[in-house]
N, C-alpha and C. Protein backbone atom coordinates (compact mmCIF):
# COMPACT_ATOMS: atom_id res chain seq x y z
N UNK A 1 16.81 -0.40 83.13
CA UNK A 1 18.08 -1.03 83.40
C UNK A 1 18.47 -0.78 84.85
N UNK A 2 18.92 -2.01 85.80
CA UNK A 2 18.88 -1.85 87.45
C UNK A 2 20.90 -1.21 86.86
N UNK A 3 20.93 -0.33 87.90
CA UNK A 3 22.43 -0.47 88.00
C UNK A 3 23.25 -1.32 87.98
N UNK A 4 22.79 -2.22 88.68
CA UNK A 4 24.10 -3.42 88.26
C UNK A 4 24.25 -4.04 87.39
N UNK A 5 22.91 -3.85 86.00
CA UNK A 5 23.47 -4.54 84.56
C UNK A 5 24.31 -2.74 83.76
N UNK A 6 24.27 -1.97 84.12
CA UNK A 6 24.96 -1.20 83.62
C UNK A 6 26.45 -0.70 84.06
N UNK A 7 27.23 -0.97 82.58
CA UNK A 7 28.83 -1.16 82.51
C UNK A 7 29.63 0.36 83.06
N UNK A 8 30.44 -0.17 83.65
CA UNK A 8 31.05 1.54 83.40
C UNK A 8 32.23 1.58 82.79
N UNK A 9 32.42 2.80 82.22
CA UNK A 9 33.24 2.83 80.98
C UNK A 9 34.69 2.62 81.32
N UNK A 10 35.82 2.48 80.87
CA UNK A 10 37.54 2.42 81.08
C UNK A 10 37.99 3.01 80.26
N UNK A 11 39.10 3.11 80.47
CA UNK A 11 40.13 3.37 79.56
C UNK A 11 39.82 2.50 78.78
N UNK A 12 40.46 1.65 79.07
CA UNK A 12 40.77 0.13 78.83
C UNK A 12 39.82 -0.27 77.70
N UNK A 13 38.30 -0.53 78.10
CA UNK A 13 37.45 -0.41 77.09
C UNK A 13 37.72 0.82 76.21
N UNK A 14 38.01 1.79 75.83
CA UNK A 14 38.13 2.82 75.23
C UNK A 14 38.80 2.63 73.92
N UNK A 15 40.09 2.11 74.32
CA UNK A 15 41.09 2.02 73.65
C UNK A 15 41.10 0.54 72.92
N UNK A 16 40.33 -0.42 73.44
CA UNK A 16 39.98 -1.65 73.10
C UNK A 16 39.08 -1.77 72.06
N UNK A 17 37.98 -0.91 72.23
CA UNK A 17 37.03 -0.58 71.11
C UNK A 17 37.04 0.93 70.48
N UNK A 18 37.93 1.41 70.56
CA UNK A 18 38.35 2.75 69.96
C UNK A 18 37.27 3.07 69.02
N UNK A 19 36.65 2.25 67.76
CA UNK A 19 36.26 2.92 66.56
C UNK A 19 34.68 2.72 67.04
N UNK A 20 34.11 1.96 67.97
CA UNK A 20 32.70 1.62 68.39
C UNK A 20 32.83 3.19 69.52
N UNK A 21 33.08 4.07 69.99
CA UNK A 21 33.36 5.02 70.86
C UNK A 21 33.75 6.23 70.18
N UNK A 22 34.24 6.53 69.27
CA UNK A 22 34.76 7.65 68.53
C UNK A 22 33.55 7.91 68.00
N UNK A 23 33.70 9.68 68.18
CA UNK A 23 32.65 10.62 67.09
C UNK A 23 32.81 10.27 66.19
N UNK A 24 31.81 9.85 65.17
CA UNK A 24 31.76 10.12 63.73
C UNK A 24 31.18 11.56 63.18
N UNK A 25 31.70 12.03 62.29
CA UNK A 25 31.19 13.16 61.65
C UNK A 25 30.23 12.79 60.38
N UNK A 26 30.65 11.83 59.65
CA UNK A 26 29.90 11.84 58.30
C UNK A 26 28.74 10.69 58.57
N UNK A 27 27.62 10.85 59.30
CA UNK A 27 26.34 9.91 59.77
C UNK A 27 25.25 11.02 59.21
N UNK A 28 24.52 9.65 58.43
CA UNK A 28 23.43 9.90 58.11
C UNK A 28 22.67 8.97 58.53
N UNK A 29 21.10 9.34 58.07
CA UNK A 29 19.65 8.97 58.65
C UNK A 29 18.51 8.91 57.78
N UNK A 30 18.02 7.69 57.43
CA UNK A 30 16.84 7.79 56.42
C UNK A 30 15.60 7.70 56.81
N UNK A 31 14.40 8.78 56.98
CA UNK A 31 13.36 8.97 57.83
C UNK A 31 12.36 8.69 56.32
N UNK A 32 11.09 8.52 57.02
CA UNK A 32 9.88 8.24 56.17
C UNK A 32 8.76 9.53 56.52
N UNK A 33 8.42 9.93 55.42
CA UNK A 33 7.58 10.85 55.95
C UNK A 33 6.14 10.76 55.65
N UNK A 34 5.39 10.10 56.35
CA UNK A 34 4.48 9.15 56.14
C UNK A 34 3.44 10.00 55.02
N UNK A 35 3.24 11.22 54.84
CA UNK A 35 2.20 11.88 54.23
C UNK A 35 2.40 11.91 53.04
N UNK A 36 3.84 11.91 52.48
CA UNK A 36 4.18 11.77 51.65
C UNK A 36 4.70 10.70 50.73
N UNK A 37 4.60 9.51 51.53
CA UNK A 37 4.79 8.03 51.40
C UNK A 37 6.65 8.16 50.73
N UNK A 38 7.44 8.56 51.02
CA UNK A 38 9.18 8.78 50.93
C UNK A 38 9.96 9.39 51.14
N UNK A 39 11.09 8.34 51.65
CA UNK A 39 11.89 8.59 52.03
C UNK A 39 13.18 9.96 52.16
N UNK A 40 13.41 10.60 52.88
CA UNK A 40 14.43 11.67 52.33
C UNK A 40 15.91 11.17 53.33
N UNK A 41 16.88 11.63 53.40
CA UNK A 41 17.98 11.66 54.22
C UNK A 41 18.57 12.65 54.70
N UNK A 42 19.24 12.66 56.07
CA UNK A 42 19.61 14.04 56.81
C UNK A 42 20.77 13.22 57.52
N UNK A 43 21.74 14.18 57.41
CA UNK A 43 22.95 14.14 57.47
C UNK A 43 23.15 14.89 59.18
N UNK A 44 24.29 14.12 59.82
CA UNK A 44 24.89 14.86 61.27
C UNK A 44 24.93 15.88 60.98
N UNK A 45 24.30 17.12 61.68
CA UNK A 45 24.87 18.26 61.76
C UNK A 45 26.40 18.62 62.58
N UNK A 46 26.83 19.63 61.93
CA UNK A 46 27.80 20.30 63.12
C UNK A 46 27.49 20.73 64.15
N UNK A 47 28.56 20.87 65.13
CA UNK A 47 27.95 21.68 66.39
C UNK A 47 27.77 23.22 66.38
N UNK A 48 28.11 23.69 65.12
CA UNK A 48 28.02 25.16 64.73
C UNK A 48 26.55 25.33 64.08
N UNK A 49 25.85 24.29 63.41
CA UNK A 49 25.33 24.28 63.04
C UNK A 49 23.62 24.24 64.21
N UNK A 50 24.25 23.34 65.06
CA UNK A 50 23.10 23.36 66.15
C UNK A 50 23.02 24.74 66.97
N UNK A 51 24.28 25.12 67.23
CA UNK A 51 24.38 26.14 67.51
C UNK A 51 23.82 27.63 67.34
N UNK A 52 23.74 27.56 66.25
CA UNK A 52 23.21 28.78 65.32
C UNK A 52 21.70 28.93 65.13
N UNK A 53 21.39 27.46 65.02
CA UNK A 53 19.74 26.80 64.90
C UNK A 53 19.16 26.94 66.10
N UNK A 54 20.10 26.90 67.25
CA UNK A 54 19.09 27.23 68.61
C UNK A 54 19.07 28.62 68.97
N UNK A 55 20.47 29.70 68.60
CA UNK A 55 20.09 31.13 68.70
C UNK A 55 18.71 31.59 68.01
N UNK A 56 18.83 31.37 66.74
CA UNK A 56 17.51 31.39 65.97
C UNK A 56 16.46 31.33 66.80
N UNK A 57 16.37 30.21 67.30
CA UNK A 57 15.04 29.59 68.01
C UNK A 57 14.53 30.54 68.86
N UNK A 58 15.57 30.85 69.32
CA UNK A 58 15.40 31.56 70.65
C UNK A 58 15.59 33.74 70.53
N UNK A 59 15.24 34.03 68.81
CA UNK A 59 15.78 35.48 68.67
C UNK A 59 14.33 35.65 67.74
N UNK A 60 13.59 36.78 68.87
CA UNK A 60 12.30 36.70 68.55
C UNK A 60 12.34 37.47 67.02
N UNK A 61 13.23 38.22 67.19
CA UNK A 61 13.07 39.26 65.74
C UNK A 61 13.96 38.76 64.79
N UNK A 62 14.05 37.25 64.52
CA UNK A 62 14.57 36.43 63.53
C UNK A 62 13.23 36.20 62.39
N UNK A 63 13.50 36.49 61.09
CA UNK A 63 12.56 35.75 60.15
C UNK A 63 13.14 34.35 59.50
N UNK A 64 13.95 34.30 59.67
CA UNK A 64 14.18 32.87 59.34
C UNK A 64 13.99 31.57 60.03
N UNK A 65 12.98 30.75 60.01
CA UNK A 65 12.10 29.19 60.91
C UNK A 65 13.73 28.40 61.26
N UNK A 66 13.51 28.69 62.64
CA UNK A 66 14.76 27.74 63.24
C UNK A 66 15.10 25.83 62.72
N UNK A 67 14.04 25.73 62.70
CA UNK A 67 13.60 24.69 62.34
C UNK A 67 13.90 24.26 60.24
N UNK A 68 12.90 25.32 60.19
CA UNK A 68 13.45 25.39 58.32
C UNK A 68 14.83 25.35 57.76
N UNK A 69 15.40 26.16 58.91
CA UNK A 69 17.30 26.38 58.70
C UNK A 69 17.60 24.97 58.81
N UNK A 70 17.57 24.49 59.95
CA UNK A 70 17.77 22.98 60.25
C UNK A 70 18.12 22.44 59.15
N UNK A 71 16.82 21.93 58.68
CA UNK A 71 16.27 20.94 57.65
C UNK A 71 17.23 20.98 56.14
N UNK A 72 16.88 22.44 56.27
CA UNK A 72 17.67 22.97 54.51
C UNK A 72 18.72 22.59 54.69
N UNK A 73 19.87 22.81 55.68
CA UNK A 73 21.46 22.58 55.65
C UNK A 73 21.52 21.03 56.21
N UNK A 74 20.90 20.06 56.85
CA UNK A 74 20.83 18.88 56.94
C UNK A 74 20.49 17.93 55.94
N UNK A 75 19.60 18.11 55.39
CA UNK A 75 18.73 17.35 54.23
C UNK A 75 19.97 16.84 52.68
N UNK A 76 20.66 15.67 52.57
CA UNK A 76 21.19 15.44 51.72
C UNK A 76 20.48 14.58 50.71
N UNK A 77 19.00 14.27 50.77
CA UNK A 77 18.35 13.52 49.59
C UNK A 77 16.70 13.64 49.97
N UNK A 78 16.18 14.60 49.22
CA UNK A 78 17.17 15.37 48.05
C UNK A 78 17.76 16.96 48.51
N UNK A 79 18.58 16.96 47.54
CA UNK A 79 19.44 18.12 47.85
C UNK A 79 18.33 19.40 47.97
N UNK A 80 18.03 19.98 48.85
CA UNK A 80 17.41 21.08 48.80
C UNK A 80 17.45 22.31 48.12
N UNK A 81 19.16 22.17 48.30
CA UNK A 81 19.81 23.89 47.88
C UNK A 81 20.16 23.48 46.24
N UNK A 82 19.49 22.66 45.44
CA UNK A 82 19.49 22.56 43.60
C UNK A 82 18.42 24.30 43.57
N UNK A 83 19.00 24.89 42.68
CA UNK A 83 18.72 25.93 42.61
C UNK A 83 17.45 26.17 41.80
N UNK A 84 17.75 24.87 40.94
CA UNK A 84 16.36 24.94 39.85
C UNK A 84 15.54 24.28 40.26
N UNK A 85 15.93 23.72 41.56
CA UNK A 85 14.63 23.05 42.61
C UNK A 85 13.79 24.35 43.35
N UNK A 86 14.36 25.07 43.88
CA UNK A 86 13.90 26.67 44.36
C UNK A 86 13.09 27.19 43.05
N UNK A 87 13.73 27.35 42.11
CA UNK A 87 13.06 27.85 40.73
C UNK A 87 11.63 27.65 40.45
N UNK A 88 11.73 26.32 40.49
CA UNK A 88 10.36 25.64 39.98
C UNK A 88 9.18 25.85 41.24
N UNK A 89 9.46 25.77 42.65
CA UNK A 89 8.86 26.17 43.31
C UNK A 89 8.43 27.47 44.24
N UNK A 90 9.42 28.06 43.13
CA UNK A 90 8.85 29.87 43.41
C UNK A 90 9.42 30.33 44.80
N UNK A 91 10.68 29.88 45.13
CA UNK A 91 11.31 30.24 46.49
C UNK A 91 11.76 31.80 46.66
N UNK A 92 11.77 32.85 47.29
CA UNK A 92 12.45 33.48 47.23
C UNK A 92 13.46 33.85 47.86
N UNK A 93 13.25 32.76 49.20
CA UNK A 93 14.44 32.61 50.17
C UNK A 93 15.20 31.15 49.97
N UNK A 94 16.04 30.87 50.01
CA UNK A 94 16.47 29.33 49.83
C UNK A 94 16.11 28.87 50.62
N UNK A 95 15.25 28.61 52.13
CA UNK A 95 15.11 27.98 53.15
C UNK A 95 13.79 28.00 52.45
N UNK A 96 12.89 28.58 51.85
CA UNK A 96 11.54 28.81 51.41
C UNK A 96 11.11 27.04 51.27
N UNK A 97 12.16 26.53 50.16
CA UNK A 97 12.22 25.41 49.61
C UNK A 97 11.62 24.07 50.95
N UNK A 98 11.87 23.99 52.07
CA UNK A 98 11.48 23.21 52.97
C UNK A 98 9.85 23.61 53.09
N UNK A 99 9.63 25.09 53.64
CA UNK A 99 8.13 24.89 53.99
C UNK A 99 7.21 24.42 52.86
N UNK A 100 7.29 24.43 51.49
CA UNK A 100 7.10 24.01 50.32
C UNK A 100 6.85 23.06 49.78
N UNK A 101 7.54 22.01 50.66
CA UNK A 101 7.43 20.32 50.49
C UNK A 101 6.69 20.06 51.56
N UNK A 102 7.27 20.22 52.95
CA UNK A 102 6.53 19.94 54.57
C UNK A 102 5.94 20.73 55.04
N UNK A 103 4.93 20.23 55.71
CA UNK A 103 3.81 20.47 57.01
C UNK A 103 5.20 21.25 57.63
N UNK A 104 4.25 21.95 58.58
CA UNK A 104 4.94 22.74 59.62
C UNK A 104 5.32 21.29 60.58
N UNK A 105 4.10 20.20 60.89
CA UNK A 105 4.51 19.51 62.11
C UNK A 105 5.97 18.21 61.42
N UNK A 106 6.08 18.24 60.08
CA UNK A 106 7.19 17.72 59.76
C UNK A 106 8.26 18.00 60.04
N UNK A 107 8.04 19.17 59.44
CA UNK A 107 9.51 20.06 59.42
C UNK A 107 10.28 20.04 60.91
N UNK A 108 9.23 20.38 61.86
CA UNK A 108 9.70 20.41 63.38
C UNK A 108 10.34 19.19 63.28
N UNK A 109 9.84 18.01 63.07
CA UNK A 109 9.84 16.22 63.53
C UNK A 109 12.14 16.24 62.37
N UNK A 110 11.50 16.43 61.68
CA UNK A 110 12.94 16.26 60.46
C UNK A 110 13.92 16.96 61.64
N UNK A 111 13.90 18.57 61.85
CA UNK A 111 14.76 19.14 63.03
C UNK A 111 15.07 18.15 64.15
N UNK A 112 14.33 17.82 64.59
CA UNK A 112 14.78 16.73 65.55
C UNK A 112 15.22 15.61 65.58
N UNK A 113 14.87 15.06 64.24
CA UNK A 113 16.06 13.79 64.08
C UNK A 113 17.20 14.38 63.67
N UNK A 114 17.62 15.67 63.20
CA UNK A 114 18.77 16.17 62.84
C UNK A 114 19.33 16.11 63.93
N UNK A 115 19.00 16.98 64.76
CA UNK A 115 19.59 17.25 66.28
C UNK A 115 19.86 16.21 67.18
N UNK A 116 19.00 14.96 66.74
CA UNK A 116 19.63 13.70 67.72
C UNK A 116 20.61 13.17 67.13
N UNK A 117 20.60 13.35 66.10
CA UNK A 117 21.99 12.72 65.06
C UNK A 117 23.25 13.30 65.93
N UNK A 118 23.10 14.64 66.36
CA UNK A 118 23.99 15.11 67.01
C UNK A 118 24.15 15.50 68.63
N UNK A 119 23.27 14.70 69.33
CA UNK A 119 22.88 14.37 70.39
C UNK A 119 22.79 15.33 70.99
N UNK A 120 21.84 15.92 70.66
CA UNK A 120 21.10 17.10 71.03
C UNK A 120 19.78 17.17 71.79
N UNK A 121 18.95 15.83 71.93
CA UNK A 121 18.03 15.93 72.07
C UNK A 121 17.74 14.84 73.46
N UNK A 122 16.99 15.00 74.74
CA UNK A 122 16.86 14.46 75.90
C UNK A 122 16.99 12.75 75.17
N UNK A 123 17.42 12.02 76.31
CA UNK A 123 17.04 10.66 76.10
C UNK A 123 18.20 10.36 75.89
N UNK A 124 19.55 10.51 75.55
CA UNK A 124 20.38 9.76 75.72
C UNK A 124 21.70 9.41 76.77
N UNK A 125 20.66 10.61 77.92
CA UNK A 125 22.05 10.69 78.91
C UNK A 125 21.46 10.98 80.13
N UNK A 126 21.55 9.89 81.14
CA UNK A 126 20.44 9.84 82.51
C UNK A 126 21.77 9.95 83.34
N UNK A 127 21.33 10.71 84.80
CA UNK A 127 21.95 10.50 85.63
C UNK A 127 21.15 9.30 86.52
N UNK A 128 22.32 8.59 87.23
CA UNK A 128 22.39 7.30 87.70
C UNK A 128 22.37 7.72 89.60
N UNK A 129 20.88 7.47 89.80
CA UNK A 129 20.38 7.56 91.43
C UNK A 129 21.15 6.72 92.06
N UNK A 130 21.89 7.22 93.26
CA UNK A 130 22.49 6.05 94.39
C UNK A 130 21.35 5.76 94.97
């Protein structure tokens, strides 16, 4: 995109399209996970939630998969945290339940559409060269 097809924002526009511009909180996302041939859904995280998921990431003497946390508290279909879903698959941690279903290289891929849900992730915000 040359600079001069790109708009710059107003008030004016702001307040004109108010509801196309406002955060939404309750956004979801239906990903395919090809190995498994279906569909699951993951819900916007909070910003407490990203938050917490990147200390993790980054706290070497954490046992809990930054990534696994992600997934478990994002994932609304199917519900992860059904208890007799853990049951049947012998969890002994409730996050257990993700590595259980997914590949390690899933699980990463699911984290990251979580995190763009909440625009977390490069690519949606360039600075503009004079």
């Amino acid at each position: 995109m040359s600079k001069k097809e790109i708009k710059r924002l107003s008030v004016t526009d702001l307040m004109k399209e108010k509801e196309k511009y406002q955060v939404k909180d309750n956004v979801t996302e239906p990903v395919l996970v090809d190995r498994l041939g279906v569909e699951v859904v993951l819900r916007k995280p909070e910003k407490s939630l990203c938050v917490d998921t990147m200390k993790m990431g980054r706290d070497e003497n954490n046992d809990t998969d930054a990534d696994e946390y992600m997934v478990y508290n994002t994932m609304v279909e199917p519900n992860l945290k059904d208890k007799e879903l853990q049951k049947e698959f012998g969890c002994t941690l409730p996050t257990d339940i993700v590595s259980k279903i997914f590949e390690p290289g899933e699980i990463a891929q699911l984290s990251d559409v979580a995190f763009e849900l909440a625009g977390y992730k490069k690519g949606g915000i360039k600075a503009i060269k004079n």
